[in-house]
Protein backbone atom coordinates (compact mmCIF):
# COMPACT_ATOMS: atom_id res chain seq x y z
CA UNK A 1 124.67 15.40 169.62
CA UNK A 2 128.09 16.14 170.78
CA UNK A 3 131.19 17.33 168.26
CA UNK A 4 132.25 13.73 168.25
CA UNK A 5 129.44 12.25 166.90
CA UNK A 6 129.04 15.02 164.66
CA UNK A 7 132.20 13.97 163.23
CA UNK A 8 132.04 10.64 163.15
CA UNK A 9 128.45 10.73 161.20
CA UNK A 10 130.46 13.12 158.98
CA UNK A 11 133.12 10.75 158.03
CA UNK A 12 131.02 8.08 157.49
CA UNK A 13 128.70 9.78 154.62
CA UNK A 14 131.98 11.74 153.12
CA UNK A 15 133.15 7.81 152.99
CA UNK A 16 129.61 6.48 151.85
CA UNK A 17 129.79 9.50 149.01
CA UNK A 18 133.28 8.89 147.73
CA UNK A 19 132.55 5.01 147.46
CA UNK A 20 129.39 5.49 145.95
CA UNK A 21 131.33 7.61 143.12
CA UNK A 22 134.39 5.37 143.16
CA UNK A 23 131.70 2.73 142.23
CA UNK A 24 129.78 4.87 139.67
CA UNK A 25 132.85 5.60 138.16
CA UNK A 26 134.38 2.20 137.71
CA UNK A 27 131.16 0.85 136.22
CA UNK A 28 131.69 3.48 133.68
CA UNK A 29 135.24 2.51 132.57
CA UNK A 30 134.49 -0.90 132.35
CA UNK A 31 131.14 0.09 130.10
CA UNK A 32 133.13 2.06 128.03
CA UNK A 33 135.82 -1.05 127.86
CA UNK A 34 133.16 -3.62 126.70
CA UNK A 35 131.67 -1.26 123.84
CA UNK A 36 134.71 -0.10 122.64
CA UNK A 37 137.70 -2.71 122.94
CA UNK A 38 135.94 -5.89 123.95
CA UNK A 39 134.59 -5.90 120.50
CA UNK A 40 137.70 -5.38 118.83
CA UNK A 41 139.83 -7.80 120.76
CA UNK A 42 136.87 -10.55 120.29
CA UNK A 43 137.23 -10.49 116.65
CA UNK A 44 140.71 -10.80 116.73
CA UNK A 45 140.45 -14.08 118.47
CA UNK A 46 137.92 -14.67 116.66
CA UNK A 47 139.46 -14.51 113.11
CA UNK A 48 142.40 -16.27 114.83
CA UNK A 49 140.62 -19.16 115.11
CA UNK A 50 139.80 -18.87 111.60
CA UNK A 51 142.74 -18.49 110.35
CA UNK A 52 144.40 -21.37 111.74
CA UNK A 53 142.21 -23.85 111.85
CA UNK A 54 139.46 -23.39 108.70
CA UNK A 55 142.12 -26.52 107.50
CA UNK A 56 139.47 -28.28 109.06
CA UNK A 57 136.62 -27.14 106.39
CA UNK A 58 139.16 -27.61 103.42
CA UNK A 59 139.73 -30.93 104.48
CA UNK A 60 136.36 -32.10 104.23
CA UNK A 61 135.78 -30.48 101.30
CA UNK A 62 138.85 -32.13 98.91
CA UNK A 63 141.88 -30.98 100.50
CA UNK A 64 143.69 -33.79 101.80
CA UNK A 65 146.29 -36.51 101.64
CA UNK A 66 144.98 -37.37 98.34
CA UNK A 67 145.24 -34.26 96.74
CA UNK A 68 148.79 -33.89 98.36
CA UNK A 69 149.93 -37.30 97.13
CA UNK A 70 151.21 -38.20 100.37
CA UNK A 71 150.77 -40.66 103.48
CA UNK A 72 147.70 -39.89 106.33
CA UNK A 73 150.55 -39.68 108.61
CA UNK A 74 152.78 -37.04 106.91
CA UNK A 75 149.66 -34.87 106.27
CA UNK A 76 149.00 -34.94 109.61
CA UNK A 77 152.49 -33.88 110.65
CA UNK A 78 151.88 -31.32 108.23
CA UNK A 79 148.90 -29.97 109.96
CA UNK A 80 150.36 -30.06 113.10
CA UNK A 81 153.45 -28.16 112.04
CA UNK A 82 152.07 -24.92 113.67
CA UNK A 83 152.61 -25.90 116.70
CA UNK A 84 156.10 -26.33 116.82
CA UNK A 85 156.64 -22.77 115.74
CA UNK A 86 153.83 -21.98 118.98
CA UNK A 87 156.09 -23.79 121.24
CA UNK A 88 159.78 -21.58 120.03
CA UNK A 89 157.97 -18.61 119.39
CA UNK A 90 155.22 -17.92 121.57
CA UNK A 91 157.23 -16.52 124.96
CA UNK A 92 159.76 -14.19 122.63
CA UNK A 93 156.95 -12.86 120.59
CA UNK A 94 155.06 -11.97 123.29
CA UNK A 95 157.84 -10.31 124.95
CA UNK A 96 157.65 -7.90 121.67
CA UNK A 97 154.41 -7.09 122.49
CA UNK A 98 155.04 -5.92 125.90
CA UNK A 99 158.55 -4.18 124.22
CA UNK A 100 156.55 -2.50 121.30
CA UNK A 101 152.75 -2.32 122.37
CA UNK A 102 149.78 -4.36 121.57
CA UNK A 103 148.33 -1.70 119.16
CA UNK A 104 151.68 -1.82 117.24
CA UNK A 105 152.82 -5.27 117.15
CA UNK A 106 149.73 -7.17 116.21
CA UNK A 107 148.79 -5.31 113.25
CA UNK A 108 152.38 -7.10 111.98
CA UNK A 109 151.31 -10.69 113.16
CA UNK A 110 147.37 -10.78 111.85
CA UNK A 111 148.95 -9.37 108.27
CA UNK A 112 151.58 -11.86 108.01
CA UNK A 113 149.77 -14.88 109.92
CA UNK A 114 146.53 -14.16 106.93
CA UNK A 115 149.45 -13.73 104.45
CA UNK A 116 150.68 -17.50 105.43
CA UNK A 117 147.28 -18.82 105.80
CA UNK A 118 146.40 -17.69 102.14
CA UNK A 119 149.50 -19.49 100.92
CA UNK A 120 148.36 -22.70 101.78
CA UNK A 121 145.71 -22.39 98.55
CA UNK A 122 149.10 -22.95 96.53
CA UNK A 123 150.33 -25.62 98.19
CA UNK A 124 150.98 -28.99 96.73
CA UNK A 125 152.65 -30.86 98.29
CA UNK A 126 153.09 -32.39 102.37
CA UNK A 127 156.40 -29.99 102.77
CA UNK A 128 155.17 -27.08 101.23
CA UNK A 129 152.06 -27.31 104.07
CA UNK A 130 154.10 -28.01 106.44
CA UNK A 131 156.64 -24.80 105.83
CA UNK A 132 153.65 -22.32 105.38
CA UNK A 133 151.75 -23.69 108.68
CA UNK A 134 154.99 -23.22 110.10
CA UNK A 135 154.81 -19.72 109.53
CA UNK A 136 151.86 -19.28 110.27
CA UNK A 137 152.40 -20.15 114.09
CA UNK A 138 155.66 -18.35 113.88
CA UNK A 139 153.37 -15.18 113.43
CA UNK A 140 150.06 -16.24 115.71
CA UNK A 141 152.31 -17.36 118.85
CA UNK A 142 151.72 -14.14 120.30
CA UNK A 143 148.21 -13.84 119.54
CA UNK A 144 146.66 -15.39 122.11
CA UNK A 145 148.85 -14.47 125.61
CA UNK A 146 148.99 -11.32 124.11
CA UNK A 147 145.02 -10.73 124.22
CA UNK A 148 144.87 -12.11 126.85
CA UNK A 149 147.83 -9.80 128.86
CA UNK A 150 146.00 -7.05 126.91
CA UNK A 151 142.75 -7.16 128.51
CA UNK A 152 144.45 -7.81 131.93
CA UNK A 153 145.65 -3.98 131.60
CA UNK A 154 141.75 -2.84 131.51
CA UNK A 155 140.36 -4.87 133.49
CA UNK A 156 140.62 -6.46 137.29
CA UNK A 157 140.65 -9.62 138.84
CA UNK A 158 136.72 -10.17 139.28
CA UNK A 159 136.05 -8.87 135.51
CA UNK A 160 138.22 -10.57 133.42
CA UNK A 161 136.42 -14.42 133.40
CA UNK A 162 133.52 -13.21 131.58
CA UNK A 163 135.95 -11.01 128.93
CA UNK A 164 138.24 -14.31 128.89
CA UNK A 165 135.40 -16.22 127.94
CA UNK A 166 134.20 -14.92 125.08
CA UNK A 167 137.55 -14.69 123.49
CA UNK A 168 137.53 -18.33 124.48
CA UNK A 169 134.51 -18.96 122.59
CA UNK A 170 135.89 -17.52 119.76
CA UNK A 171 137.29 -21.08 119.16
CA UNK A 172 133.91 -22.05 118.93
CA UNK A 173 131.91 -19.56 117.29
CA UNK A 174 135.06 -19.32 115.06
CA UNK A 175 134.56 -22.81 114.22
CA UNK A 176 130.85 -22.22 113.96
CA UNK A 177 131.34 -18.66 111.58
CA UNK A 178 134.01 -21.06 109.69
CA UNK A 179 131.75 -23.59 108.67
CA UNK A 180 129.00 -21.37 107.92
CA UNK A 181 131.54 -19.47 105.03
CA UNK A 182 133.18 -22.80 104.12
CA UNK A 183 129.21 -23.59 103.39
CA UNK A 184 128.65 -21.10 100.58
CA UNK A 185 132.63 -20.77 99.89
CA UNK A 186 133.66 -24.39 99.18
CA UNK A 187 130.55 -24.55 96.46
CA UNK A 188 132.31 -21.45 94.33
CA UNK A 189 132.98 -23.51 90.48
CA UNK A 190 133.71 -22.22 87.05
CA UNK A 191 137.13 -20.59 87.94
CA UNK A 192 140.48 -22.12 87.83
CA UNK A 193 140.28 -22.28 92.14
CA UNK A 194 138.67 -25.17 93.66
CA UNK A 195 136.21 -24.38 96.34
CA UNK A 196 138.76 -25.00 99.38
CA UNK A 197 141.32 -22.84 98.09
CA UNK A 198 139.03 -19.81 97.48
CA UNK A 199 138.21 -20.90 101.24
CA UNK A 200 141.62 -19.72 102.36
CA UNK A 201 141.74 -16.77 100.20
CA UNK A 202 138.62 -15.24 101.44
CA UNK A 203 137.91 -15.99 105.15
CA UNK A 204 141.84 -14.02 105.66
CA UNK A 205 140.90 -10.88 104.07
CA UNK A 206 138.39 -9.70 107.38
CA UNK A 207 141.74 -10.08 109.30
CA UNK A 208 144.09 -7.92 107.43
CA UNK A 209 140.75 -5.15 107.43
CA UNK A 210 140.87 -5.62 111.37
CA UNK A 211 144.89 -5.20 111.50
CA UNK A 212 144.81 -1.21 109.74
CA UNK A 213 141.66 -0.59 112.80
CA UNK A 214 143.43 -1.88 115.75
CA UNK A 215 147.09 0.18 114.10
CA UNK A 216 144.40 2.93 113.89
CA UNK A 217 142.10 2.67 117.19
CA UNK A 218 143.86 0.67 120.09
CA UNK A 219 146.38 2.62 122.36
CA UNK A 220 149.52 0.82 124.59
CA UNK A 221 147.38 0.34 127.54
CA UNK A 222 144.24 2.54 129.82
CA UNK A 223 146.42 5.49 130.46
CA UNK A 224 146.03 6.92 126.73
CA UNK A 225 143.01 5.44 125.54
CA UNK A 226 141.22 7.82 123.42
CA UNK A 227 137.61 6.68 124.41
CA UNK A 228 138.11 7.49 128.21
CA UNK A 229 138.31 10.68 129.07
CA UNK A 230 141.61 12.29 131.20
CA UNK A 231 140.21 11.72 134.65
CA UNK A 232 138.72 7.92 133.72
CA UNK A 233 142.14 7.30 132.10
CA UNK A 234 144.20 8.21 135.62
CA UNK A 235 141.40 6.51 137.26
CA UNK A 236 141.53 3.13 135.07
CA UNK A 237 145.38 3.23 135.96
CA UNK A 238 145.09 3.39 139.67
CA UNK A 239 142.07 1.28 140.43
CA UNK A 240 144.65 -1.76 138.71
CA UNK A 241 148.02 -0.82 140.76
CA UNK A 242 146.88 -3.40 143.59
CA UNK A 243 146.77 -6.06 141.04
CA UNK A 244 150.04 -5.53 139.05
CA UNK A 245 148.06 -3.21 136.58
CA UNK A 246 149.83 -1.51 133.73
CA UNK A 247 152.82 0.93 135.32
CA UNK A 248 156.12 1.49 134.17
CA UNK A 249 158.85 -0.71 136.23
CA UNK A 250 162.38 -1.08 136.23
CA UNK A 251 164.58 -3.87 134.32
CA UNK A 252 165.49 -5.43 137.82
CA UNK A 253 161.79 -5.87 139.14
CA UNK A 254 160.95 -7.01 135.95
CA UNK A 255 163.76 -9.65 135.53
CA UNK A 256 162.58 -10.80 139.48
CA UNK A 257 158.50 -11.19 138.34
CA UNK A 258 160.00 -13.08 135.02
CA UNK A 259 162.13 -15.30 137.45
CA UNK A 260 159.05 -16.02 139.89
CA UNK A 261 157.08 -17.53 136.99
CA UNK A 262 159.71 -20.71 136.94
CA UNK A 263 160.12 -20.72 140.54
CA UNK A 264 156.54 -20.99 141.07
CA UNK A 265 155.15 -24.73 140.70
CA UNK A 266 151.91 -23.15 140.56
CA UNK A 267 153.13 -22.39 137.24
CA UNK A 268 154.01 -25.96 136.10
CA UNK A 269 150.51 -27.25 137.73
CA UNK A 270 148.68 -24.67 135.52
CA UNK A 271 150.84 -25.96 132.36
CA UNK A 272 149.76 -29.57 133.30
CA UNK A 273 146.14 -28.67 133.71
CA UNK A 274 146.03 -26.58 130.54
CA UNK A 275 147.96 -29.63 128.39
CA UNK A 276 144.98 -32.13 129.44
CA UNK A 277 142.87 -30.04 128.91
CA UNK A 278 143.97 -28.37 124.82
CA UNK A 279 144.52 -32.11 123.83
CA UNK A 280 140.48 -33.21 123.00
CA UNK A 281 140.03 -28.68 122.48
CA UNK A 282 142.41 -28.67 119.82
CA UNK A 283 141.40 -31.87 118.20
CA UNK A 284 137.77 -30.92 118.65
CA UNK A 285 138.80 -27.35 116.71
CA UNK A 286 140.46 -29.18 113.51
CA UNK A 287 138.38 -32.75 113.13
CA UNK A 288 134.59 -31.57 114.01
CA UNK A 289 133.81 -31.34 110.95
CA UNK A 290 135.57 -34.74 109.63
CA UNK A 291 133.49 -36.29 112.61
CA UNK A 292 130.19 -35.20 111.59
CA UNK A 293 131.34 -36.39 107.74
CA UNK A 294 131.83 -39.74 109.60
CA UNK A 295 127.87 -39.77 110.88
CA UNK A 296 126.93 -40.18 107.13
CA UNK A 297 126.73 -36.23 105.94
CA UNK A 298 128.60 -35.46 102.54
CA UNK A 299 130.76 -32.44 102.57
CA UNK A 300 128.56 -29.80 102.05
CA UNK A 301 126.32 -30.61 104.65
CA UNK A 302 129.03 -31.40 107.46
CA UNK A 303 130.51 -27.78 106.83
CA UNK A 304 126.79 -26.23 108.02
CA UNK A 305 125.96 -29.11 110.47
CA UNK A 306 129.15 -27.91 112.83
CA UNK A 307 126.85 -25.00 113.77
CA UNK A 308 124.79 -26.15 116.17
CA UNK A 309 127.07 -27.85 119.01
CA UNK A 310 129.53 -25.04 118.52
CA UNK A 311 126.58 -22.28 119.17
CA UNK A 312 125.25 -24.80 122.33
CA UNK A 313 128.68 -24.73 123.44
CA UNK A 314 129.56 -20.87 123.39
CA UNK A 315 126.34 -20.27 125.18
CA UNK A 316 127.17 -22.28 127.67
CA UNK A 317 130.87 -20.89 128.01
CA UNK A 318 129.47 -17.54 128.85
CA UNK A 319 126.82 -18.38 131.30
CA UNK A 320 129.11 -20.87 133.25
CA UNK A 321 131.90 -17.58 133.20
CA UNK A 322 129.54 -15.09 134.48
CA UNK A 323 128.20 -17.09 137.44
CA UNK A 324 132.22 -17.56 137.75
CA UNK A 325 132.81 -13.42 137.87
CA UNK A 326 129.19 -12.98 139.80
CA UNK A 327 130.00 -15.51 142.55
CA UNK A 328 133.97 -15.45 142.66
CA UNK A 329 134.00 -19.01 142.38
CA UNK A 330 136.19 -20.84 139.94
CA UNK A 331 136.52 -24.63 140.85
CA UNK A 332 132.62 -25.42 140.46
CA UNK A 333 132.52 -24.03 136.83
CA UNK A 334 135.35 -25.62 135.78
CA UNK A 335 134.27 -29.16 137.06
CA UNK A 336 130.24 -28.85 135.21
CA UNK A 337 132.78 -28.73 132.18
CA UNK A 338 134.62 -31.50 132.64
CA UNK A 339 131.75 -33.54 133.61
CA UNK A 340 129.96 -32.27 130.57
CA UNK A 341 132.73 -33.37 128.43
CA UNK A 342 133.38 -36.59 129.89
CA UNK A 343 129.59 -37.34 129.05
CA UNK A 344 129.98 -36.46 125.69
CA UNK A 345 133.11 -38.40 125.32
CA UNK A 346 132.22 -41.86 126.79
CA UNK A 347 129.06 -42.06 124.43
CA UNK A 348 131.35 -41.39 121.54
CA UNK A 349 133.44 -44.11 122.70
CA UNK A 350 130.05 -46.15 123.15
CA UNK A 351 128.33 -45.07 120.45
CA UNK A 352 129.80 -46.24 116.26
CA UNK A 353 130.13 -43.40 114.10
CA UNK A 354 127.51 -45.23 111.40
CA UNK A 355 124.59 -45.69 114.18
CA UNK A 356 124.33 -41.51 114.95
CA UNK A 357 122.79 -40.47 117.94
CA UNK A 358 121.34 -37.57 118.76
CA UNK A 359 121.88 -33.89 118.31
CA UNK A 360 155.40 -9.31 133.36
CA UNK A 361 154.34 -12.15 136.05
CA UNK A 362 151.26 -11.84 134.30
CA UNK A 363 152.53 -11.64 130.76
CA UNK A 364 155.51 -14.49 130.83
CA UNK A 365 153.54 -16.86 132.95
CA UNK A 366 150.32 -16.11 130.29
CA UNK A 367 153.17 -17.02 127.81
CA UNK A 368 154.32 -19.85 129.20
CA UNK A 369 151.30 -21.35 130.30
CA UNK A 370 149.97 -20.99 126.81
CA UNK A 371 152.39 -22.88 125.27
CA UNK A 372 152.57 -26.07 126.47
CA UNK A 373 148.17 -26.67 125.15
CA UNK A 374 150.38 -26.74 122.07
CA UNK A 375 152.16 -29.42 122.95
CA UNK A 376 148.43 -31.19 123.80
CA UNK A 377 147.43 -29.64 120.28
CA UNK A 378 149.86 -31.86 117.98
CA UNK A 379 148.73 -34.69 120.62
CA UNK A 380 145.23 -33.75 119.67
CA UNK A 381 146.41 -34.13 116.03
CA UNK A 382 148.09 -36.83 116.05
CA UNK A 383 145.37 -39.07 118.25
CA UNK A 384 142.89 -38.97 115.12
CA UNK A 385 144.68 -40.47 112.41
CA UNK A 386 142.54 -41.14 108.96
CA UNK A 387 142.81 -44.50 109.97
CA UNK A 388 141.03 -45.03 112.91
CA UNK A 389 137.85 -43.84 110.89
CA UNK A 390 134.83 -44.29 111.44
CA UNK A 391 135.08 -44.35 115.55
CA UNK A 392 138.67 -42.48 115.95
CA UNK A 393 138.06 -45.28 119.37
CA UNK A 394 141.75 -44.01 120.35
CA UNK A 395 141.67 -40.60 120.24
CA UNK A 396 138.11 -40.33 122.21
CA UNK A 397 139.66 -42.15 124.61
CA UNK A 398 142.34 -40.07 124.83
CA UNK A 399 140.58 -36.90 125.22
CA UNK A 400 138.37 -39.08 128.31
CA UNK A 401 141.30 -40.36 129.92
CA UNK A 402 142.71 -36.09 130.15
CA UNK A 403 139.39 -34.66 131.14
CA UNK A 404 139.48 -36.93 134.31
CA UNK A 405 143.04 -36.16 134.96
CA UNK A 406 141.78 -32.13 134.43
CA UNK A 407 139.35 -33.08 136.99
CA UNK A 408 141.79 -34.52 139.36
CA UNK A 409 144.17 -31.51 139.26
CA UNK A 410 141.30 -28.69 139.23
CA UNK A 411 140.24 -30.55 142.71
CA UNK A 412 143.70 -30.51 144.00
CA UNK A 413 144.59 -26.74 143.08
CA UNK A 414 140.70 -25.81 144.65
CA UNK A 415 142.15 -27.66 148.36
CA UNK A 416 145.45 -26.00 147.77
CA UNK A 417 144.13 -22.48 146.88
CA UNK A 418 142.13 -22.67 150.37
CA UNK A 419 144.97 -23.61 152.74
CA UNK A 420 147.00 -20.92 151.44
CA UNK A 421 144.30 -18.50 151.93
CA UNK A 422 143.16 -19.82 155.11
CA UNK A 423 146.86 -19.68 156.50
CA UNK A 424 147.15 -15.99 155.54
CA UNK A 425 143.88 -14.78 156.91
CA UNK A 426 144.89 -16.78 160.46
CA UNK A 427 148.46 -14.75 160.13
CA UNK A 428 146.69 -11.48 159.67
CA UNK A 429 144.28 -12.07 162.53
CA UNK A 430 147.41 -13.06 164.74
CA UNK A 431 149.65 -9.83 163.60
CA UNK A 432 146.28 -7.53 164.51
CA UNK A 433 145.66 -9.83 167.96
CA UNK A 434 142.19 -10.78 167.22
CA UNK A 435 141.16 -13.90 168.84
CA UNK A 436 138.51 -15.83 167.74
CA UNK A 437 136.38 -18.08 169.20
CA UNK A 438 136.13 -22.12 168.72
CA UNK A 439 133.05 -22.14 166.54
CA UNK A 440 134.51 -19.26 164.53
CA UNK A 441 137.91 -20.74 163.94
CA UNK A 442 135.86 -23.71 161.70
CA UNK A 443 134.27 -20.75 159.54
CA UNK A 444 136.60 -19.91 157.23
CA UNK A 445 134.05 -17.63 155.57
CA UNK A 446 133.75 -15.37 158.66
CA UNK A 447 137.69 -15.29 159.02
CA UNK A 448 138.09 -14.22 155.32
CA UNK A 449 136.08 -11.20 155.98
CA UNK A 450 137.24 -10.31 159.37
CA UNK A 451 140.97 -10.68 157.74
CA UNK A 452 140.11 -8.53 154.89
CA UNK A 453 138.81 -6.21 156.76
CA UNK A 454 141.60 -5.97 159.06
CA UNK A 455 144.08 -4.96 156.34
CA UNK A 456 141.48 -3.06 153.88
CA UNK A 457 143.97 0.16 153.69
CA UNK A 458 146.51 -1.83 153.08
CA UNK A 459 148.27 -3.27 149.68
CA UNK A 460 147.28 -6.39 148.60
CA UNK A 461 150.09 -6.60 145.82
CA UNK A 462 153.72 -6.17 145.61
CA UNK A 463 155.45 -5.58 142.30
CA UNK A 464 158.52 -8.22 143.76
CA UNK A 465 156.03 -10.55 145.77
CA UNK A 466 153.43 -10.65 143.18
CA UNK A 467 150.82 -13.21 144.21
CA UNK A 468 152.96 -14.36 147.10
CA UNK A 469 152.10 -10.88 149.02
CA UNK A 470 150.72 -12.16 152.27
CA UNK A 471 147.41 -10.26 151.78
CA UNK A 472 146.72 -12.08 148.34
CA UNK A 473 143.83 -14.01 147.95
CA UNK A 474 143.58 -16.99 145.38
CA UNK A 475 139.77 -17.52 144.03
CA UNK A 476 138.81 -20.76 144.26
C-alpha cells in the first residue's frame, strides 16, 4: 500500500471517528434537553392553556350570561377580550423576553396572568370580565412565541416538530386535564364559593408553583445550562450557529433580521395559514365542552366527557409530528389533519346536536405569526353565539369553509418550497460545473444530494440572509 493510500484510509476513519462522536454527542444533549427542560416548558404550555381557557368549564357549569345579567353577545365580547390585548401585546412582550431572558421574564407573566385568571371568580358583571381577561392576555402574549423561540435555542431544525408538538397538545390535554379538575372542582358546596369560582382559584395555583422552578432552574439559553456539562454546553452552542442558534449579535444585524420578517411574504402567507387555521382551534378550546352539553349531557358529565376526543387527538398530534421529524416531510402531515378535520366538521354540519352520533428572524416572525390566530380566535368566539344552539350550523361551517382554504395554501407553500429549493440546488451544481445528465435533471431527489454535498463545508446560514442564504433548504 503506498503512503497515499495510507493516508487517505487514515483520513477517512479519523473522519468516520469524529462523526461517530459528533453524533454520540449530540444525541446526548438533546437526551439531556427532553428530561430536563422539555418537561418544564410542556407544563408551562400546558397550564397556559388552563389558565385561559378553563372559562370554558365554568361556563357549563353556571357561569354565564345569566349570572352576569347581561346579553349572549356582550358575554361573548367579554370572553373574547383576551385577544385584543394578544394582538397589542404579544410582539413587545416577546421582545422582553429576548431583552431580559426566558428564565427571568416568564416567572413575571405566569404570576400575574394566574393572578388575573383568579380574579375572574369575583367578577360580576360583563365589564369587569372583560377588564380582567384583558389582563390576562396582556400578561400571556408572550407565552407562547416565547416557548416556542425558547426551545428553538436547544434544539435544531429536524428536532423541534416533535418538541413543538407536544406543547401544541398542551391545548388539548390542557383541555382534557381541565375538564377532568372542573369534574371534581365544580361539585365543591357548603362554602360561600360556587363550584366555578373555586374552579378558577384552584387550577392557577400549579402555575404560580411552576413560575419560582423555572426563576430557580431554567438558564438564558444552552451556553449556561446547569444540566450540561462545560464541553456539551460549547458544543450545544456551535452545533446551532448554522441555523441562527443562540449567539450574541449586534443592534444593526438585529434591526436587518427584524426588517426581513415584513419584507418576507412568506411571512404574511404563514399569518394567513395560521388565521384559518386558530379560527375552529380556538373555538374548539373554549365551546367543547358547551358542545357536548348540547348532545344531551348535564354539566357534570360534559366536564369529564371532553376527555376522550382531546386524549384521541393529542395522540395523534404526536405520532403525525414524529413521522414529520423522522421523514423531514411537512406538507403530508399537515394535509391528514385537515382532512381529518374537515371529516369531523361536515358530519357536525350533517348531523343535529339532539340525534348524537358516535364517539430575532426567528423570534419577531414567531411573534408575529402568532398573533394574527388571535385575530381567528375572537372569530372563533364570535361564530358560536348562544343562539345558534343546538347545531351552532354557522360556526361549523365556518371552521369547514377555513380548513379547505388551510388546505389550499399548505398545497401552494409545499409547490413553492420546492421551486425555491430546486432553483438553488441547479445554481450550486452550475457554480461547481457539474453537469448532469437528462434523466437526472427530472430527479430532483438525486440533485438535492449531489448539491448538498457539493457545499457540505460550507455555511448554510447567514445572520443578514437568514433563510434567503442560497444554500438554505425549506422542508416541505
Amino acid at each position: 500500500m503506498s503512503i497515499e493510500e495510507k493516508r487517505e484510509n487514515e483520513s477517512i476513519e479519523s473522519y468516520e471517528l469524529e462523526n461517530e462522536n459528533y453524533k454520540m454527542l449530540e444525541k446526548r444533549i438533546v437526551r439531556k434537553c427532553d428530561i430536563y427542560l422539555l418537561p418544564i416548558l410542556a407544563i408551562t404550555y400546558l397550564l397556559g392553556v388552563v389558565d385561559l381557557s378553563n372559562i370554558g368549564n365554568a361556563i357549563v357549569a353556571g357561569f354565564d350570561y345569566n349570572y352576569l345579567k347581561t346579553t349572549p353577545f356582550l358575554f361573548t365580547l367579554a370572553i373574547s377580550a383576551h385577544f385584543l390585548s394578544y394582538i397589542i401585546f404579544e410582539i413587545p412582550s416577546n421582545w422582553v423576553t429576548r431583552i431580559l431572558g426566558f428564565h427571568i421574564w416568564m416567572p413575571i407573566l405566569m404570576v400575574c396572568w394566574a393572578a388575573m385568571s383568579m380574579c375572574q371568580a369575583a367578577c360580576t358583571t360583563a365589564i369587569q370580565l372583560g377588564i380582567v381577561r384583558f389582563l390576562l392576555g396582556t400578561f400571556e402574549a408572550a407565552y407562547s412565541p416565547s416557548i416556542v423561540g425558547y426551545v428553538g435555542l436547544f434544539y435544531s431544525k429536524k428536532e423541534v416538530t416533535l418538541r413543538y408538538s407536544i406543547f401544541i397538545s398542551s391545548i388539548t390535554i390542557g383541555g382534557a386535564f381541565s375538564g377532568l379538575a372542573s369534574y371534581f372542582i365544580v361539585q365543591i358546596s357548603g362554602t360561600s364559593l360556587s363550584g366555578f369560582q373555586w374552579l378558577f382559584i384552584i387550577e392557577n395555583i400549579p402555575t404560580i408553583l411552576l413560575a419560582l422552578i423555572i426563576a430557580l432552574f431554567l438558564t438564558r439559553d444552552p451556553g449556561n445550562a446547569r444540566f450540561l456539562t462545560p464541553e456539551e454546553r460549547e458544543f450545544a452552542v456551535e452545533r446551532l450557529k448554522p441555523e441562527g442558534g443562540p449567539n450574541q449579535i449586534d443592534r444593526s444585524i438585529a434591526k436587518a433580521q427584524i426588517k426581513l420578517v415584513f419584507t418576507d411574504f412568506l411571512t404574511y402567507i404563514h399569518i394567513l395559514l395560521l388565521l384559518v387555521t386558530s379560527i375552529p382551534a380556538n373555538a374548539l378550546n373554549i365551546y367543547l365542552p358547551t358542545l357536548i352539553y348540547q348532545l344531551g349531557f348535564d354539566n357534570v358529565q360534559a366536564q369529564i366527557m371532553v376527555i376522550p376526543p382531546l386524549l384521541a387527538s393529542t395522540v395523534f398530534m404526536i405520532i403525525n409530528s414524529w413521522t414529520s421529524d423522522k421523514y423531514q416531510t411537512r406538507t403530508w402531515n399537515i394535509l391528514v389533519c385537515y382532512f381529518l378535520s374537515i371529516i369531523g366538521l361536515t358530519g357536525m354540519i350533517a348531523t343535529k346536536a339532539n340525534v348524537p352520533i358516535g364517539q430575532y428572524k426567528r423570534n419577531t416572525m414567531t411573534a408575529v405569526i402568532l398573533l394574527f390566530p388571535n385575530i381567528g380566535g375572537i372569530i372563533g368566539i364570535l361564530i358560536f353565539p348562544v343562539t345558534d344552539a343546538p347545531s351552532f350550523f354557522m360556526g361549523n361551517t365556518v371552521c369547514l369553509v377555513s380548513t379547505l382554504f388551510g388546505v389550499m395554501i399548505t398545497i401552494g407553500l409545499k409547490f413553492y418550497f420546492e421551486s425555491i429549493n430546486k432553483k438553488r440546488d441547479m445554481a450550486i451544481l452550475a457554480n461547481h460545473n457539474y453537469k448532469l445528465n437528462d434523466s437526472d435533471l427530472k430527479n430532483s431527489k438525486k440533485i438535492r444530494n449531489i448539491a448538498m454535498k457539493l457545499v457540505e463545508n460550507e455555511p448554510i446560514f447567514d445572520e443578514v440572509l437568514c433563510d434567503r442564504h442560497p444554500n438554505w433548504r425549506y422542508m416541505t
